[in-house]
Protein backbone atom coordinates (compact mmCIF):
# COMPACT_ATOMS: atom_id res chain seq x y z
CA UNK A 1 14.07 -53.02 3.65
CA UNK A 2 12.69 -53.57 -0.08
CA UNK A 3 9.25 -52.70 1.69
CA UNK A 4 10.18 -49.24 2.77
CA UNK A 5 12.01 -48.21 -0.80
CA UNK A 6 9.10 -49.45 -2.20
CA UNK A 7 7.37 -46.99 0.29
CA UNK A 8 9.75 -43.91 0.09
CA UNK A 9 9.61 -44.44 -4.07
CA UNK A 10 5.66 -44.14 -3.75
CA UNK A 11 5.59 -41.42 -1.32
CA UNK A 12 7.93 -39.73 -3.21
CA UNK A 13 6.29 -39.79 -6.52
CA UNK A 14 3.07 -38.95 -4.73
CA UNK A 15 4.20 -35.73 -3.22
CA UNK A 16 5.75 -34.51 -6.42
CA UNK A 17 2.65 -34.91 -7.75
CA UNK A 18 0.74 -33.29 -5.75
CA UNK A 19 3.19 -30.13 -5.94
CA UNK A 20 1.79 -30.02 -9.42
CA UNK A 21 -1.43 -30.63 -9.19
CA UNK A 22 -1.26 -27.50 -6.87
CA UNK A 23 -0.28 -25.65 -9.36
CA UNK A 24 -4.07 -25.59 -10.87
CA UNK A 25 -6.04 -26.74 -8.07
CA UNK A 26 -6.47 -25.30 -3.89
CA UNK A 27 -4.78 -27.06 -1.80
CA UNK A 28 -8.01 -29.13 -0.01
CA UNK A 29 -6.82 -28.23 3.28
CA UNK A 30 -3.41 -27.80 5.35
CA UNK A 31 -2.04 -29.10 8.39
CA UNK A 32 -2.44 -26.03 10.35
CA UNK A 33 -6.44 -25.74 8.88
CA UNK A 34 -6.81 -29.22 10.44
CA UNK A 35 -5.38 -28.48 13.61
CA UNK A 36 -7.47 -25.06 13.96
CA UNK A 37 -9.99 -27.01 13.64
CA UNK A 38 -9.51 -30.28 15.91
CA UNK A 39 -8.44 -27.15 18.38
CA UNK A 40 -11.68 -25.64 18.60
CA UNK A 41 -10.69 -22.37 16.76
CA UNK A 42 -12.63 -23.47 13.60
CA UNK A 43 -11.88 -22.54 10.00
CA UNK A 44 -13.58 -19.62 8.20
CA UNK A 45 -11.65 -19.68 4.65
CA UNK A 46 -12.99 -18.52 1.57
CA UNK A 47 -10.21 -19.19 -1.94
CA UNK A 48 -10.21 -17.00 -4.71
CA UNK A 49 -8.23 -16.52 -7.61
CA UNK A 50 -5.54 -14.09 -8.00
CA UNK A 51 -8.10 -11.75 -10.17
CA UNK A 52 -10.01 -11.65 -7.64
CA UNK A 53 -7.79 -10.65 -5.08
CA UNK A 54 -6.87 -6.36 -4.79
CA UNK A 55 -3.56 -4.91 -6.42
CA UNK A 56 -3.76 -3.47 -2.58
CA UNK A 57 -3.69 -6.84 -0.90
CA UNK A 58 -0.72 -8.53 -3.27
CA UNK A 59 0.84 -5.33 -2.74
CA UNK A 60 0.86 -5.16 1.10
CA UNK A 61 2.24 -8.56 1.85
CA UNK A 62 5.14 -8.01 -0.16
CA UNK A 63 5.81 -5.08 1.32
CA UNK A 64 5.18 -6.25 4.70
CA UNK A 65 6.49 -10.01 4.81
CA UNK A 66 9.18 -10.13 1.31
CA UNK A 67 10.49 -7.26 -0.55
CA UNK A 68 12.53 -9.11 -2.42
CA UNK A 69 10.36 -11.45 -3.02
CA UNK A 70 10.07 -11.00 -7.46
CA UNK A 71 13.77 -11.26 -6.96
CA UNK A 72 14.83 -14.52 -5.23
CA UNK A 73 14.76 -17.81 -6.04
CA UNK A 74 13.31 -18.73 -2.64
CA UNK A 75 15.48 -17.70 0.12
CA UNK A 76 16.93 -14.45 0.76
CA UNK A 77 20.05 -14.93 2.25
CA UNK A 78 21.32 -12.11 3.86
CA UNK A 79 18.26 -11.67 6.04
CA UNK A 80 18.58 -15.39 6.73
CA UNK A 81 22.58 -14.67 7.99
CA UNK A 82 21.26 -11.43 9.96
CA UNK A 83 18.27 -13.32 11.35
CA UNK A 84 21.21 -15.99 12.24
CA UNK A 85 22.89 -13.55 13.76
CA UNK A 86 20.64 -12.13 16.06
CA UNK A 87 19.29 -15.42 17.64
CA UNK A 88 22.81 -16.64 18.46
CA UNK A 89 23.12 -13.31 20.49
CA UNK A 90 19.82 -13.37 21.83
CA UNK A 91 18.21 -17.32 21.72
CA UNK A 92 15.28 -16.25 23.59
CA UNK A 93 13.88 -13.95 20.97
CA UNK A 94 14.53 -15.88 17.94
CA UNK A 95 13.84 -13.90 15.01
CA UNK A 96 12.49 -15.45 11.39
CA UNK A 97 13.66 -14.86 8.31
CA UNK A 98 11.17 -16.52 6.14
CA UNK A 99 10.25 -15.30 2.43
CA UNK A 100 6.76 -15.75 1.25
CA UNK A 101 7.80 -18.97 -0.74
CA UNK A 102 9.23 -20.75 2.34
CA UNK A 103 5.92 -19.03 4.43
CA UNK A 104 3.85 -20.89 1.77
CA UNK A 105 5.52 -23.97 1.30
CA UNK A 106 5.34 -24.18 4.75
CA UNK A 107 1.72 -23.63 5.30
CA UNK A 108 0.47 -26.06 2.39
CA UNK A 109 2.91 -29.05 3.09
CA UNK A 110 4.34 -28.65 6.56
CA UNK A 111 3.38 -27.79 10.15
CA UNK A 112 4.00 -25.40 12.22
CA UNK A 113 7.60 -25.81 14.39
CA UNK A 114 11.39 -24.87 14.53
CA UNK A 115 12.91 -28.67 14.01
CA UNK A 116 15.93 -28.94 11.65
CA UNK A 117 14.08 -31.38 10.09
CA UNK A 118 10.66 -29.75 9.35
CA UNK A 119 13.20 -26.66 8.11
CA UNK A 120 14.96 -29.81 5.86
CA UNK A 121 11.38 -30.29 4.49
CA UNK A 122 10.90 -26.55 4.04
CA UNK A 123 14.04 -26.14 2.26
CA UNK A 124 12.67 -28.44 -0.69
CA UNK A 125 9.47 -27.65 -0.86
CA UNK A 126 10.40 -23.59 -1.35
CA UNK A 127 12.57 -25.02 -4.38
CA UNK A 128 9.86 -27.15 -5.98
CA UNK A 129 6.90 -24.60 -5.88
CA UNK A 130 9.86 -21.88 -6.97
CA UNK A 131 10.34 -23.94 -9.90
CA UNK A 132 7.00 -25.78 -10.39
CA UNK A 133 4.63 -22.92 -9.72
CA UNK A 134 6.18 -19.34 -10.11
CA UNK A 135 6.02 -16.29 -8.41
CA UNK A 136 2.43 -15.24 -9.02
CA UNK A 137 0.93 -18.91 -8.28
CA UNK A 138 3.01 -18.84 -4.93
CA UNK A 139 1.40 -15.67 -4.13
CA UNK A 140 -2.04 -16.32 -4.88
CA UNK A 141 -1.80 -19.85 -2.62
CA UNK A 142 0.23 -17.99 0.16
CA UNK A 143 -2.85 -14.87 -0.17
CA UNK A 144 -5.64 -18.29 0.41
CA UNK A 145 -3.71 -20.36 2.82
CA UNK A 146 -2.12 -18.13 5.35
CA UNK A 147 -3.85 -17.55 8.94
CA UNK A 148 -5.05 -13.82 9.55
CA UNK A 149 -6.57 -14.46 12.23
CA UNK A 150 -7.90 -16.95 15.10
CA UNK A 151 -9.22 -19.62 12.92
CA UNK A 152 -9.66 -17.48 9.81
CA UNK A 153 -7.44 -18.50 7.00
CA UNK A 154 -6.73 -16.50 3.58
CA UNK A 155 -7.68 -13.00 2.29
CA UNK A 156 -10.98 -13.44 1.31
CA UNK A 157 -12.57 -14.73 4.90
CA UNK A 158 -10.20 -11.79 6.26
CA UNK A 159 -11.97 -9.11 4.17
CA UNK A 160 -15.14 -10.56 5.08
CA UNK A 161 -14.31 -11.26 8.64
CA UNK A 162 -12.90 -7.84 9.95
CA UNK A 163 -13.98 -5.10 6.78
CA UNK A 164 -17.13 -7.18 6.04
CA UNK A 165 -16.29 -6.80 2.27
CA UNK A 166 -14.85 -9.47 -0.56
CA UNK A 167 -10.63 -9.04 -0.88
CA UNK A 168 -10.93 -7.82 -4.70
CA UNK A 169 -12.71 -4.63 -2.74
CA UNK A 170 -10.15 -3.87 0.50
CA UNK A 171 -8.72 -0.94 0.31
CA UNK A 172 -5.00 0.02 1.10
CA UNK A 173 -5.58 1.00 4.58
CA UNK A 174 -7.43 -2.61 5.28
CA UNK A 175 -5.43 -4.21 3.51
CA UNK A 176 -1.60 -2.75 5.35
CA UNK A 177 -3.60 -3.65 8.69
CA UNK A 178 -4.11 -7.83 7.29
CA UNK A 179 -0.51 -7.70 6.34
CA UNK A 180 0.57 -5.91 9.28
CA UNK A 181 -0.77 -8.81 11.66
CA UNK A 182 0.60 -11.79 9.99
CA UNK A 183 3.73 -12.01 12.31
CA UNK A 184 1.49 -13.44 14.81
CA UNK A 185 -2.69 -13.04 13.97
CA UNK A 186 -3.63 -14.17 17.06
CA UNK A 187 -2.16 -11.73 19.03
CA UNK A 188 -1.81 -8.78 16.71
CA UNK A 189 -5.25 -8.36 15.93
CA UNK A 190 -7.25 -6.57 13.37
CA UNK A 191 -10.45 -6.53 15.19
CA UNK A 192 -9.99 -5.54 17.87
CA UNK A 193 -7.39 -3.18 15.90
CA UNK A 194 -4.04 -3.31 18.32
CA UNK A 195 -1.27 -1.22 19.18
CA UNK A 196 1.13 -3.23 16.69
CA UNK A 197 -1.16 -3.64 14.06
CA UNK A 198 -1.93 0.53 14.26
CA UNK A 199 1.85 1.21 13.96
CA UNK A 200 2.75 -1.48 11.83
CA UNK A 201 0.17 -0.55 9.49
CA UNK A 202 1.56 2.69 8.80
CA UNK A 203 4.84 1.63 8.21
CA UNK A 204 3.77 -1.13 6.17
CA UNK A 205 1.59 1.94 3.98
CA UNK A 206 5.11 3.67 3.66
CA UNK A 207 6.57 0.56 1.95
CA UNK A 208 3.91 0.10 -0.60
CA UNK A 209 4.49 3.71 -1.95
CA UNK A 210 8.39 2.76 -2.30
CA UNK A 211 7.53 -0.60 -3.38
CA UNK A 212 4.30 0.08 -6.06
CA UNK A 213 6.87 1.92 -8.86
CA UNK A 214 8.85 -1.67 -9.31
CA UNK A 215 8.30 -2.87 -12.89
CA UNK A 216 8.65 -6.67 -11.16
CA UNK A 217 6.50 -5.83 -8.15
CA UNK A 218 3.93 -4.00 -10.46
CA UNK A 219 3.94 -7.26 -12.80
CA UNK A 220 2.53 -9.31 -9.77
CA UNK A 221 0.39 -6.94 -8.45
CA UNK A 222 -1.45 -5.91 -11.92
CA UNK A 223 -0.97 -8.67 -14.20
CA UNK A 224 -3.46 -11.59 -13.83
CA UNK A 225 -1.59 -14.73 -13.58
CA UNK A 226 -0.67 -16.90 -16.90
């Protein structure tokens, strides 16, 4: 028993750690990398900082994945009690109601799955990285971590991999098409360009005009990070 407090102390200590050692450093790689790649589906990733990533690219995430994401603290709520809503009424289409903080968190410390206890897990790792990190270090891991493809992770091997150009050069079009895949990559492809990804696109385009005039949104897509 005084062997696994001992244990939980150290891992415990060793995890916070970490979280802040993120905060500087690229995560070295996540559970989902390692499993694309023990899978067969390899891993093309490429990071960069958030300078080098286009206004476009920040911009079409948000608008595509968390609108309210320079406004939460982590979670928005009301999507997560509509989201609730839905899956009680129809359990075999669950719908997600993930912000890009829990999306990251997720992707960096976690694997992929619906258990109550992985969603424990992603509960307080959102928090941490919300408090630890801030907004524009969450997006800048979230734009290098994320999958955008069959075994291609990150913004920078996605610009390179479907535009055959760096992410600092995408331009809004390429860039709504990325963001409009990331509900499932693998399936809503950008090369081959599908039917979802066509639509999507466009509707993810709209957004970013609404979105671009925010004074908060504008201070994560234009400012470089602190």
């Amino acid at each position: 028993m005084r062997f696994l407090k001992k244990l939980f102390i150290v891992l415990f200590i060793a995890q916070f750690v970490y979280i802040i050692l993120l905060k500087w450093i690229d995560p070295p790689i996540t559970i989902t990398q390692l499993v694309s790649v023990l899978t067969g589906d390899g891993l093309k990733r490429d990071y960069v900082s958030i300078e080098q990533i286009s206004p476009n690219a920040r911009l079409a995430v948000i608008a595509a994945e968390d609108q309210l994401f320079p406004d939460h603290g982590g979670f928005d709520w009301k999507l997560i009690e509509k989201a609730m809503q839905h899956n009680d009424k129809k359990p075999n289409r669950i719908r997600g109601a993930s912000t890009l903080s829990q999306q990251t968190a997720k992707n960096v410390f976690l694997w992929q799955g619906r258990s109550w206890f992985r969603k424990g897990l992603e509960v307080y790792f959102t928090k941490m990285i919300e408090w630890v990190w801030g907004k524009k270090r969450i997006l800048e891991v979230y734009l290098n971590v994320v999958e955008m493809g069959k075994g291609v992770y990150g913004i920078e091997a996605a610009s390179k991999t479907y535009f055959n150009k760096s992410a600092a050069t995408i331009s809004r079009a390429e860039a709504a098409q990325i963001a409009a895949s990331l509900r499932n990559p693998k399936i809503f492809t950008v090369k081959p360009l599908t039917k979802f990804v066509a639509s999507r696109s466009k509707w993810v385009m709209v957004q970013m005009n609404n979105l671009e005039g925010d004074e908060d949104i504008q201070q994560l897509i234009t400012e470089k990070k602190k």
